[in-house]
Protein backbone atom coordinates (compact mmCIF):
# COMPACT_ATOMS: atom_id res chain seq x y z
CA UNK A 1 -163.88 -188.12 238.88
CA UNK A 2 -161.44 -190.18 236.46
CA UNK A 3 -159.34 -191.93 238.91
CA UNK A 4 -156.58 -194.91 237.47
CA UNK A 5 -155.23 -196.86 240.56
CA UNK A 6 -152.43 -199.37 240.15
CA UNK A 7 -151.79 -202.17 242.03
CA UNK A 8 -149.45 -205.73 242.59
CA UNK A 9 -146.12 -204.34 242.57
CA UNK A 10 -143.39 -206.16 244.93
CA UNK A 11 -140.00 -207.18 245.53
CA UNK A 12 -139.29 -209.87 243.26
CA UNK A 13 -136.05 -212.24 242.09
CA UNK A 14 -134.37 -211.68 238.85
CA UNK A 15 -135.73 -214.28 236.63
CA UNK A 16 -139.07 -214.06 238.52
CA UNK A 17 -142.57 -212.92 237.39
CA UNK A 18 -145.15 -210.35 238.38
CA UNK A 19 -148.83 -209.82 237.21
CA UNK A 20 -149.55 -205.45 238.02
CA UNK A 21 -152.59 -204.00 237.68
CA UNK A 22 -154.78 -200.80 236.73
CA UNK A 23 -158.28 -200.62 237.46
CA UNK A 24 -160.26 -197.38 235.74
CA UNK A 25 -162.95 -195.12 236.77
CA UNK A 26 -165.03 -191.94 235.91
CA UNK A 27 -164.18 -192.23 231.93
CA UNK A 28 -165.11 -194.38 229.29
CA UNK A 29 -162.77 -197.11 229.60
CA UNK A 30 -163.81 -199.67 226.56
CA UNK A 31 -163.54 -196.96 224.25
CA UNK A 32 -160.12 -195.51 225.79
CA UNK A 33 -156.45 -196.98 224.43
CA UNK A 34 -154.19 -197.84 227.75
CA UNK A 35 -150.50 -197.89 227.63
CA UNK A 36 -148.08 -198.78 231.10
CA UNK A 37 -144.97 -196.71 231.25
CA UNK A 38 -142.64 -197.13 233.71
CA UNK A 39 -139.86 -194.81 235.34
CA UNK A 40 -136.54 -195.66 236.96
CA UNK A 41 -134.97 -193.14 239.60
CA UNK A 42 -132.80 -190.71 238.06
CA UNK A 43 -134.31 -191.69 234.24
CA UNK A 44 -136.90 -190.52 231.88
CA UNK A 45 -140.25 -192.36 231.53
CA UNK A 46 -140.56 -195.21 229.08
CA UNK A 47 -143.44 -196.30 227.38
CA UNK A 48 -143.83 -200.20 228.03
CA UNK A 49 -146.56 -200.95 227.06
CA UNK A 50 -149.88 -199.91 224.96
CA UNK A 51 -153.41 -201.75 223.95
CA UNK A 52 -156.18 -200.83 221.59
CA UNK A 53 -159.56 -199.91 223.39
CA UNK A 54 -160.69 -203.05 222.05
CA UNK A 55 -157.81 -205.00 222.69
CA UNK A 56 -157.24 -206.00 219.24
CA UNK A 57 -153.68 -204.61 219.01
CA UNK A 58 -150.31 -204.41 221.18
CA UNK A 59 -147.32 -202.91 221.04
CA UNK A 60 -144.23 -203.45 223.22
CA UNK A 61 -140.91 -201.33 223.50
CA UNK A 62 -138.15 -203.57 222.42
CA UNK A 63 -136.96 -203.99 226.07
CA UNK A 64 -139.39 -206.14 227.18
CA UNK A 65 -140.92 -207.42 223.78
CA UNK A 66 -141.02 -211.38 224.29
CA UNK A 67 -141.29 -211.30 228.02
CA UNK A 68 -144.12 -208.67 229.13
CA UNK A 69 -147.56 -208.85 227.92
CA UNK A 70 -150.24 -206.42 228.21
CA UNK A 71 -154.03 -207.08 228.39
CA UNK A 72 -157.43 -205.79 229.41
CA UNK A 73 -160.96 -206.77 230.52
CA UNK A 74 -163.37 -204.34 229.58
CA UNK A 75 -165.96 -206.00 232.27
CA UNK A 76 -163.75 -205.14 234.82
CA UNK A 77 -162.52 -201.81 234.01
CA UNK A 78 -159.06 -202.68 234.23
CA UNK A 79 -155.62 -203.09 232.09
CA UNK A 80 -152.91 -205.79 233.24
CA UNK A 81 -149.13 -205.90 232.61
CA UNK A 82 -147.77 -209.53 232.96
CA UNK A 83 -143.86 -209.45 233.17
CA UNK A 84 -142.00 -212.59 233.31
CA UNK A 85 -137.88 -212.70 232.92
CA UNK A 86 -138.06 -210.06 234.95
CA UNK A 87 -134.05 -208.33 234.83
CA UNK A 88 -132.62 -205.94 237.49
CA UNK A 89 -133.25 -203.08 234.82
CA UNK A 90 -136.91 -203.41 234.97
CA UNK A 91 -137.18 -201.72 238.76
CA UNK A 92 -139.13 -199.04 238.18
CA UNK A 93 -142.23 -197.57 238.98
CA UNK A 94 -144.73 -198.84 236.43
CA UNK A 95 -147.13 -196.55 235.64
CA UNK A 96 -150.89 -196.72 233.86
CA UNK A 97 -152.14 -194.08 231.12
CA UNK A 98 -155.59 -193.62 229.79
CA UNK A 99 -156.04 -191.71 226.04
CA UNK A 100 -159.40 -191.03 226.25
CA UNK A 101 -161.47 -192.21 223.60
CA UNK A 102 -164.83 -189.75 223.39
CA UNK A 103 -162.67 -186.24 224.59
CA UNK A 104 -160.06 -186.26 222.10
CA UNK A 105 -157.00 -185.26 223.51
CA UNK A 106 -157.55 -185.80 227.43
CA UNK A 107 -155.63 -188.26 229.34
CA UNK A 108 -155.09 -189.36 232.52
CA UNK A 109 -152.41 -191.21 234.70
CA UNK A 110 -151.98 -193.36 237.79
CA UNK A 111 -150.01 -192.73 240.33
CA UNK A 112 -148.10 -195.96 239.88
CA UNK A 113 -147.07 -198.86 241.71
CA UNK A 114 -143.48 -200.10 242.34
CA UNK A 115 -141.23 -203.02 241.14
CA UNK A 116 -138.31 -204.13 242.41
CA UNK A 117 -135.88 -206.74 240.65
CA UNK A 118 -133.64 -208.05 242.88
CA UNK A 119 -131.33 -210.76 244.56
């Protein structure tokens, strides 16, 4: 059973920072790209974040290129979104997605974990 489950998301000052994160089960993880997306009330969902299964590439939407940063351990089963600078416009619910790597064209999603950016 492929289950993603997110977790660290808070209430948090603008300015602050906040570490969330997805652990991964019942799929081949190492070998699986993750991306975080994230999706405001009332707005469509944004891709974030995404990293290579073997963590050799990034790539960051130009809203929060330069202040989040996305990583994985492989040992651990589990993808991490650091966000510092955090704005008012980054509330959302932050979300974790799973390409996976062996049965082209399945993937699979969290149910997210919320972040709140404010005074």
């Amino acid at each position: 059973q492929v289950q993603l489950v997110e977790s660290g998301g808070a209430l948090v000052q603008p300015g602050g920072s906040l570490r969330v994160s997805c652990v991964a089960s019942g799929f081949a993880f190492s070998r699986s790209d993750m991306k975080w997306y994230r999706q405001a009330d009332g707005k469509e969902r944004e891709l974030v974040a995404t990293i290579t299964s073997n963590g050799g590439t990034t790539n960051y939407a130009d809203s929060v290129k330069g202040r989040f940063t996305i990583s994985r351990d492989n040992t651990k089963n589990t993808v991490y979104l650091q966000m510092n600078s955090l704005k008012p416009e980054d509330t959302a619910v932050y979300l974790c997605n799973a390409v996976d790597g062996i049965w082209v064209g399945r993937a699979y999603w969290g149910h997210g974990t919320q972040v709140t950016v404010s005074s």
